[in-house]
N, C-alpha and C. Protein backbone atom coordinates (compact mmCIF):
# COMPACT_ATOMS: atom_id res chain seq x y z
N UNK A 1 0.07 -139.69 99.89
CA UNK A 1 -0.91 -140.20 100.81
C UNK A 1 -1.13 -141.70 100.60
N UNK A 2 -0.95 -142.25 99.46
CA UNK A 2 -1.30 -143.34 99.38
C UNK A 2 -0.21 -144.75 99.77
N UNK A 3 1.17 -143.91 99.69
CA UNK A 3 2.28 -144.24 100.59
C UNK A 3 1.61 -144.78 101.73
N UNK A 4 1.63 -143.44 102.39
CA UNK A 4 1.15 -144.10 103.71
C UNK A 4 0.30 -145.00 104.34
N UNK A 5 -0.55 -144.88 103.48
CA UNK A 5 -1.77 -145.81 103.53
C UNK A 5 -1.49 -147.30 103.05
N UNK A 6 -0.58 -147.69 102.31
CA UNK A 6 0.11 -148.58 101.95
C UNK A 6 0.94 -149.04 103.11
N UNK A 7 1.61 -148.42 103.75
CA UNK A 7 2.54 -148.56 104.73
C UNK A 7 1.86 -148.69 105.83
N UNK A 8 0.51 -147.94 106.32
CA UNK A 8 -0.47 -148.27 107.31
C UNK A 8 -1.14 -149.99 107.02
N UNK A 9 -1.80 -149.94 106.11
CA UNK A 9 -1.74 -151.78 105.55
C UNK A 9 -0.64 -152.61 106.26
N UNK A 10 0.40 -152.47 105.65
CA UNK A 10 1.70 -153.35 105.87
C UNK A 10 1.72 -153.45 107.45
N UNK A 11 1.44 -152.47 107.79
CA UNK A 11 1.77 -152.95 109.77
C UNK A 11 0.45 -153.28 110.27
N UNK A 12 -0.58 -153.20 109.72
CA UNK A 12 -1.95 -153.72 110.20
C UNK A 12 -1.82 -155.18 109.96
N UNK A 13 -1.27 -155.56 108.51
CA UNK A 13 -1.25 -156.68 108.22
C UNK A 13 0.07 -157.49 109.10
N UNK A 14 1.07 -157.27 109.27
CA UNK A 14 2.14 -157.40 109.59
C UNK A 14 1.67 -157.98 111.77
N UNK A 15 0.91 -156.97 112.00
CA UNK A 15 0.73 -157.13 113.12
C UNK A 15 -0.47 -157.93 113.57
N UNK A 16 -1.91 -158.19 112.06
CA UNK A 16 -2.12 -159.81 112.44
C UNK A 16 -1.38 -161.04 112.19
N UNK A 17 -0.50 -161.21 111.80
CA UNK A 17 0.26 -162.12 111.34
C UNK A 17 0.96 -162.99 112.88
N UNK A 18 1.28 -161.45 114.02
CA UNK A 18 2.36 -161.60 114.63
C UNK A 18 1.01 -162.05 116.27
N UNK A 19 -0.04 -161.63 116.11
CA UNK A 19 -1.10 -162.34 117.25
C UNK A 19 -1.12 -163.57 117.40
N UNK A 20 -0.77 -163.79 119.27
CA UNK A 20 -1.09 -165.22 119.44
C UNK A 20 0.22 -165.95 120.04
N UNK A 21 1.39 -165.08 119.49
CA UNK A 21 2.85 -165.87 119.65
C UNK A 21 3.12 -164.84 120.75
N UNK A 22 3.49 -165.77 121.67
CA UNK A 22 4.58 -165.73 123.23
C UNK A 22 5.70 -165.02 122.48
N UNK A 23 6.39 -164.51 123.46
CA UNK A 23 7.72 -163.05 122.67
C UNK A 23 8.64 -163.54 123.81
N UNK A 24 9.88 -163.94 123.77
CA UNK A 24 10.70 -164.08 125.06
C UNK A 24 11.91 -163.14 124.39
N UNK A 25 11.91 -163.22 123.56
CA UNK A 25 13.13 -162.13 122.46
C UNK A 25 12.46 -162.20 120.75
N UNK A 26 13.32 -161.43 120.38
CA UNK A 26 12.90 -160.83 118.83
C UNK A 26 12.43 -161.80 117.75
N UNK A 27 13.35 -163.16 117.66
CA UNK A 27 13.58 -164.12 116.88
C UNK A 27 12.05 -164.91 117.61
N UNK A 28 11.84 -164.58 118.88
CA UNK A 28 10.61 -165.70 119.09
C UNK A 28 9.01 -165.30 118.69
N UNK A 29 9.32 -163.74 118.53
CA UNK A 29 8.21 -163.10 117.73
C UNK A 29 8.22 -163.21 116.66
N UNK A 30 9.47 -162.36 115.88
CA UNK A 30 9.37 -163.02 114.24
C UNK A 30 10.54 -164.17 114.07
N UNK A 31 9.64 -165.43 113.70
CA UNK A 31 10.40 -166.41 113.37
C UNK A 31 10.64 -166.43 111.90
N UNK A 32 11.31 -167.27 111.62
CA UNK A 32 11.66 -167.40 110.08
C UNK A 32 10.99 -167.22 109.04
N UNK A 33 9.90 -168.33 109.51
CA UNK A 33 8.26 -168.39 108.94
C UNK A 33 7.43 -167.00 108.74
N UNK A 34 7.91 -166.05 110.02
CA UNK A 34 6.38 -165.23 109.65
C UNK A 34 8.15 -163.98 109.15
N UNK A 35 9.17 -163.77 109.30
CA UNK A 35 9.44 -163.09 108.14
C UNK A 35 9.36 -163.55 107.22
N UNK A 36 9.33 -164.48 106.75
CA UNK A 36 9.15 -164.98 105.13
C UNK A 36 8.02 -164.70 105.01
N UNK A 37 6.50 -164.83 105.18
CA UNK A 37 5.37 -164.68 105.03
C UNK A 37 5.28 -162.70 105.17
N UNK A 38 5.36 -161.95 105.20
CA UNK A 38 5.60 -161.30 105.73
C UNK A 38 6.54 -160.28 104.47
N UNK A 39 7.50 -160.61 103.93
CA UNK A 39 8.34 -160.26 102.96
C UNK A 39 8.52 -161.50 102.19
N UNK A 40 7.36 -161.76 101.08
CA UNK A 40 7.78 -162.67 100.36
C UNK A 40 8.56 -162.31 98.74
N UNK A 41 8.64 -161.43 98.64
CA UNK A 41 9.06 -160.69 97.28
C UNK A 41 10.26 -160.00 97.70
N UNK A 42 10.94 -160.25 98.84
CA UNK A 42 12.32 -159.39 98.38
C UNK A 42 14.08 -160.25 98.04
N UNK A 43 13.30 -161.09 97.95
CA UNK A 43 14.67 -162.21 97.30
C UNK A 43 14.10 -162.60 95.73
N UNK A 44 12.99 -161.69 94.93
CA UNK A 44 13.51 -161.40 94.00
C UNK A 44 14.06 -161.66 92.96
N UNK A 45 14.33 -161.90 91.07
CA UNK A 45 15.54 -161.42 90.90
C UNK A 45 14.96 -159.93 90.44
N UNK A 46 13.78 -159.29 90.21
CA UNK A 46 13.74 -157.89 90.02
C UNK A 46 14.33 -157.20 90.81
N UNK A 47 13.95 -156.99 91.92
CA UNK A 47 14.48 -156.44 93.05
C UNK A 47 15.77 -156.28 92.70
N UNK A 48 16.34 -154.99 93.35
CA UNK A 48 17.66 -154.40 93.56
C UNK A 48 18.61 -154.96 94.67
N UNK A 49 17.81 -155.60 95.62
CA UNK A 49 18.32 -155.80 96.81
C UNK A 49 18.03 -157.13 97.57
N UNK A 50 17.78 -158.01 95.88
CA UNK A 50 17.47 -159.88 95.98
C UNK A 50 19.12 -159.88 97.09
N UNK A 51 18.39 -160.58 97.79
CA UNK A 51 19.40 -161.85 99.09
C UNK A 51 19.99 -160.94 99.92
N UNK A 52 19.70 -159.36 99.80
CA UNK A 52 20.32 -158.52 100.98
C UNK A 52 19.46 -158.69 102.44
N UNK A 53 18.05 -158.57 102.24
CA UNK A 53 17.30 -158.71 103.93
C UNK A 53 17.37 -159.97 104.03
N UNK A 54 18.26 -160.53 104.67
CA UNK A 54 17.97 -162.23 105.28
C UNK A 54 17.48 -162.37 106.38
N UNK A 55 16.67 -163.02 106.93
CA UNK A 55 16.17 -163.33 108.63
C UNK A 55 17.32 -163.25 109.44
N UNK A 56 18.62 -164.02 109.13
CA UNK A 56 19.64 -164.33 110.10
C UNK A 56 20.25 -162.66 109.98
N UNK A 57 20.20 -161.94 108.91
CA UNK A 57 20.82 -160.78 109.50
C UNK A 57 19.72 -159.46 109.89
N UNK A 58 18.55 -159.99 109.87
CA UNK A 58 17.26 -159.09 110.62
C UNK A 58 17.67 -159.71 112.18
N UNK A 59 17.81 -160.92 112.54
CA UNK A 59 17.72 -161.35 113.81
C UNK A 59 19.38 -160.60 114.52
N UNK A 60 20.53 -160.87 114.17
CA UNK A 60 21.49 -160.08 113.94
C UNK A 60 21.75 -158.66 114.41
N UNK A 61 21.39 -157.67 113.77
CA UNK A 61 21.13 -156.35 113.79
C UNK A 61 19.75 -156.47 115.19
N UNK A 62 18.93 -156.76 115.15
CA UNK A 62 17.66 -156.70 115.88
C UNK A 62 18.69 -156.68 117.70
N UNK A 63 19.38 -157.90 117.46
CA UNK A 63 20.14 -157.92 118.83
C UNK A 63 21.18 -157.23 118.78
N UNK A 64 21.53 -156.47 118.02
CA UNK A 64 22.43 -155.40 118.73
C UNK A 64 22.11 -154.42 118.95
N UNK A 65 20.89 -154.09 119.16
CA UNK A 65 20.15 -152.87 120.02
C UNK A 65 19.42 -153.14 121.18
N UNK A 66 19.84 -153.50 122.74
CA UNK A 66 19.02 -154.12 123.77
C UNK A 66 17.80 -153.47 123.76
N UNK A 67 17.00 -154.37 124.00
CA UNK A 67 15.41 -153.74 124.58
C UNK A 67 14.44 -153.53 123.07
N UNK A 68 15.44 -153.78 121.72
CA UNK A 68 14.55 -153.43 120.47
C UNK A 68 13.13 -154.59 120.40
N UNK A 69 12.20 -154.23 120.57
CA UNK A 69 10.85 -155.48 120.28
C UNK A 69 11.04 -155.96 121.44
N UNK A 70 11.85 -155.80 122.53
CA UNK A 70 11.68 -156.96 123.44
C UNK A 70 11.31 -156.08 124.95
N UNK A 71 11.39 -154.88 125.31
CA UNK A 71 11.23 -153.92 126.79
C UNK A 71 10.12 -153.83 127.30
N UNK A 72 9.27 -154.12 126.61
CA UNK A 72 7.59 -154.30 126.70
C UNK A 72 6.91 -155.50 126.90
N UNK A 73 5.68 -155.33 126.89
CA UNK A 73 4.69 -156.87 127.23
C UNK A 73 4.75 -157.26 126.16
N UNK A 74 4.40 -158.72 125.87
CA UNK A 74 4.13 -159.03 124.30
C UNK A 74 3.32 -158.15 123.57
N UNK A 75 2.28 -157.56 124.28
CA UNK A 75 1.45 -156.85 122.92
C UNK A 75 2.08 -155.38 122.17
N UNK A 76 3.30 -154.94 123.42
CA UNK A 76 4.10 -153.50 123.18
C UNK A 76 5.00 -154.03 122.00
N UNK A 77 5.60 -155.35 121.87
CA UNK A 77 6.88 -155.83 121.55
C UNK A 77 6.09 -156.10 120.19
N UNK A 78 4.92 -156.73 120.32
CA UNK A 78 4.73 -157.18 118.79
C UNK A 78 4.80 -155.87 117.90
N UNK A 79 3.55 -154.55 118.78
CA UNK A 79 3.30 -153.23 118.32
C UNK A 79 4.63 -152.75 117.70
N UNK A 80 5.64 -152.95 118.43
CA UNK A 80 6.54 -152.00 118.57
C UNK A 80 7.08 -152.59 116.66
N UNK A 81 7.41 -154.07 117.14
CA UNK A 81 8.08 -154.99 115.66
C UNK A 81 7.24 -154.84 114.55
N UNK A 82 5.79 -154.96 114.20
CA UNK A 82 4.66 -154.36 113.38
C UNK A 82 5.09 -152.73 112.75
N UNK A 83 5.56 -152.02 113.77
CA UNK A 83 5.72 -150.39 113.36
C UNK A 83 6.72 -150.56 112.69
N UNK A 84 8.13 -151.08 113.15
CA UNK A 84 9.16 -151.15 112.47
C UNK A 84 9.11 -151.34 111.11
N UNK A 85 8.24 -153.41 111.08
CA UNK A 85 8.72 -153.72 109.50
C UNK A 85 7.39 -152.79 108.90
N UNK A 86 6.46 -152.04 109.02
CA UNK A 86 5.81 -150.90 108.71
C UNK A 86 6.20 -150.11 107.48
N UNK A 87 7.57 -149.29 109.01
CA UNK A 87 8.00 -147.92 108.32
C UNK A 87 9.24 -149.03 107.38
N UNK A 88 9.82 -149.41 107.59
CA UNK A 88 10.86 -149.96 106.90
C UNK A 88 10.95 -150.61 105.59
N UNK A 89 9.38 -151.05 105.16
CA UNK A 89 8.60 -151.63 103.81
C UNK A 89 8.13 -150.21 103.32
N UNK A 90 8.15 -149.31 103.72
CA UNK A 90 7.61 -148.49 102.86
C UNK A 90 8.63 -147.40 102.40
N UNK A 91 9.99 -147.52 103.47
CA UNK A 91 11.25 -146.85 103.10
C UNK A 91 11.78 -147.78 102.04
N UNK A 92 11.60 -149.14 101.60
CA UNK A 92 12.76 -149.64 100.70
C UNK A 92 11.73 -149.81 99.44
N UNK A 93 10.50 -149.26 99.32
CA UNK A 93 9.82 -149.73 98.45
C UNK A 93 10.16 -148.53 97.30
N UNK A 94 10.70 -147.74 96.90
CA UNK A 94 11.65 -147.04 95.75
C UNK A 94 9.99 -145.64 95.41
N UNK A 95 9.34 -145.56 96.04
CA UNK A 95 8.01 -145.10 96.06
C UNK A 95 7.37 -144.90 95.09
N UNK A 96 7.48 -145.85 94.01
CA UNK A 96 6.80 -146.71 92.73
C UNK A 96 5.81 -147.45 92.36
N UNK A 97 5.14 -147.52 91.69
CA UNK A 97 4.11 -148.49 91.57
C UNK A 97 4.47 -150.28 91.20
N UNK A 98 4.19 -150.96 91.06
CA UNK A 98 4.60 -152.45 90.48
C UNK A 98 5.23 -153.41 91.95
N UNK A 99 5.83 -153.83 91.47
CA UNK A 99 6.89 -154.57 92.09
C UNK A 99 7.83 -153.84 93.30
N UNK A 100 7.89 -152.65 92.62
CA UNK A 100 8.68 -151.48 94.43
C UNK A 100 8.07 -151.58 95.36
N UNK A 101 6.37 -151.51 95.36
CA UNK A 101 5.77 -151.59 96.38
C UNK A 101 5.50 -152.53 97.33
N UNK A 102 6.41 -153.79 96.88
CA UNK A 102 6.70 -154.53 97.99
C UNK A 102 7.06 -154.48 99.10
N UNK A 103 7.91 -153.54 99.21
CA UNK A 103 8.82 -153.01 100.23
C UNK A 103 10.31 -154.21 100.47
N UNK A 104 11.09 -154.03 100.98
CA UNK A 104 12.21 -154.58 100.98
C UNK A 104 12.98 -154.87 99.67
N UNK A 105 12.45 -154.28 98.86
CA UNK A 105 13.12 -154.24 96.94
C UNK A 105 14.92 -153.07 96.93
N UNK A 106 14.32 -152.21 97.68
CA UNK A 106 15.71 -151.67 97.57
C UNK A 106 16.74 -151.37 98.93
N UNK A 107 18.12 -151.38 98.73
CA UNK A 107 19.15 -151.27 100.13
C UNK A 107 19.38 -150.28 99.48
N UNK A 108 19.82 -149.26 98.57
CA UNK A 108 20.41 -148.16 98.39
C UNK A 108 19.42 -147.25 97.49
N UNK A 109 19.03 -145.97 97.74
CA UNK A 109 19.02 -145.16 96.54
C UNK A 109 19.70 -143.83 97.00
N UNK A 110 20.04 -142.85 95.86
CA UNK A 110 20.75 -141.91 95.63
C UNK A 110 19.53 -140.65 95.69
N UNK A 111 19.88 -139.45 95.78
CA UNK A 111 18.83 -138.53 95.92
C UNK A 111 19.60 -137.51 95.28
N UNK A 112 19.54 -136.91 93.67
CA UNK A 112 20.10 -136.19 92.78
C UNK A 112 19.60 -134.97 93.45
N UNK A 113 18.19 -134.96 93.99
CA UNK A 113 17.53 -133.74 94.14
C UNK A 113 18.05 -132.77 95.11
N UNK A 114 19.13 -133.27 95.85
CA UNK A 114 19.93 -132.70 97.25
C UNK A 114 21.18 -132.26 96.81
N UNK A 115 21.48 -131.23 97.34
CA UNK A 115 22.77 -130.71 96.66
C UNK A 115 24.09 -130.47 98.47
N UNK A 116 25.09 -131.43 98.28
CA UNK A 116 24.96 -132.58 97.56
C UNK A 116 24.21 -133.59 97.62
N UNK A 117 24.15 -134.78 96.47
CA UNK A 117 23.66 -136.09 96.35
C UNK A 117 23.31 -136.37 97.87
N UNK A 118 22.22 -136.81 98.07
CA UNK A 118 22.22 -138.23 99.59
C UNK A 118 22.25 -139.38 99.11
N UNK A 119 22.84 -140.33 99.61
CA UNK A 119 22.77 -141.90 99.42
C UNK A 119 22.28 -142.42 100.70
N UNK A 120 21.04 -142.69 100.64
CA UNK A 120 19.92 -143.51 101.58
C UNK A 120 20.43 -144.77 101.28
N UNK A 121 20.77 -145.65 102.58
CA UNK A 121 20.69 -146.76 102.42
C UNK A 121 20.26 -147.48 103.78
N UNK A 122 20.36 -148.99 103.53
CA UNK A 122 19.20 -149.81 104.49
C UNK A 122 18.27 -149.56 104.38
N UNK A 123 17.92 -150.37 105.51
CA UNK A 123 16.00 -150.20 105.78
C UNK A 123 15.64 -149.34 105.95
N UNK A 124 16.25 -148.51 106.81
CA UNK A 124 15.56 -147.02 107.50
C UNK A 124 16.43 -145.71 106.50
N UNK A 125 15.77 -145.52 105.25
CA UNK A 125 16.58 -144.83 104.31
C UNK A 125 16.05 -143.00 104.07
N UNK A 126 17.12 -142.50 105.06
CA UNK A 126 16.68 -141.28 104.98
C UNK A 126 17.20 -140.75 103.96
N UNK A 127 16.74 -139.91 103.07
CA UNK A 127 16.65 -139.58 101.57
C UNK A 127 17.00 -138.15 101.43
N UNK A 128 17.30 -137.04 102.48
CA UNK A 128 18.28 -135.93 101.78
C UNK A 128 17.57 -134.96 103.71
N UNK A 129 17.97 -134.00 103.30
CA UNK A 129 18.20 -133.36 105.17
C UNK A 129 16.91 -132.86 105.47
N UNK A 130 16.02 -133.09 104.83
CA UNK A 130 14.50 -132.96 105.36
C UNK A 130 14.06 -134.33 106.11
N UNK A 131 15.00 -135.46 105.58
CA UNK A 131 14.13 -136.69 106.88
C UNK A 131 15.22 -136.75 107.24
């Protein structure tokens, strides 16, 4: 529960950050600035996954899905980008106390508990055949 509630934070916070800014595409909502502000702990050297989330390859990936953050009014598009880096900080955060709970700390973990192994990786890290 406290996951979530952590992860509810992160997009509350995430989505005042993103009030106020005009949206014409993804990169004009989150600019460089407010992902960096935004994920300041995942370049790291604790982190598992220092220099893997870069802006240029969030902006990247973001455009190769038409309509991602952008099919809506600005306030759908921000909502929509807020939910994302949300669920996605609370999938890479290793569901740990300290420093994991940054979110964006890990690109891979392994799931022994699944027979066989799952290997979750990226942002959106589904972790064995229940997610």
């Amino acid at each position: 529960m406290a996951r979530l509630a952590r992860a509810a934070c992160a997009a509350a916070a995430m989505a005042a950050l993103l009030l106020g800014v005009a949206a014409a595409d993804v990169g004009s909502i989150i600019t460089q600035d407010v992902y960096n502000n935004m994920l300041p702990n995942r370049d790291k050297s604790i982190c598992p996954a220092n220099g893997f989330y870069t802006y240029d390859a969030f902006i990247q990936a973001a455009n190769a899905f038409p309509g991602f953050g952008t099919s809506g009014s600005d306030e759908q598009n921000k909502r929509e980008l807020a939910a994302f880096f949300g669920q996605t900080s609370h999938e890479t955060n290793g569901g740990a106390a300290g420093q994991y709970t940054w979110g964006y700390c890990f690109k891979e973990e392994i799931s022994k508990a699944t027979s066989p192994p799952y290997w979750g990786r990226g942002p959106i890290q589904l972790t064995g055949v229940s997610s």
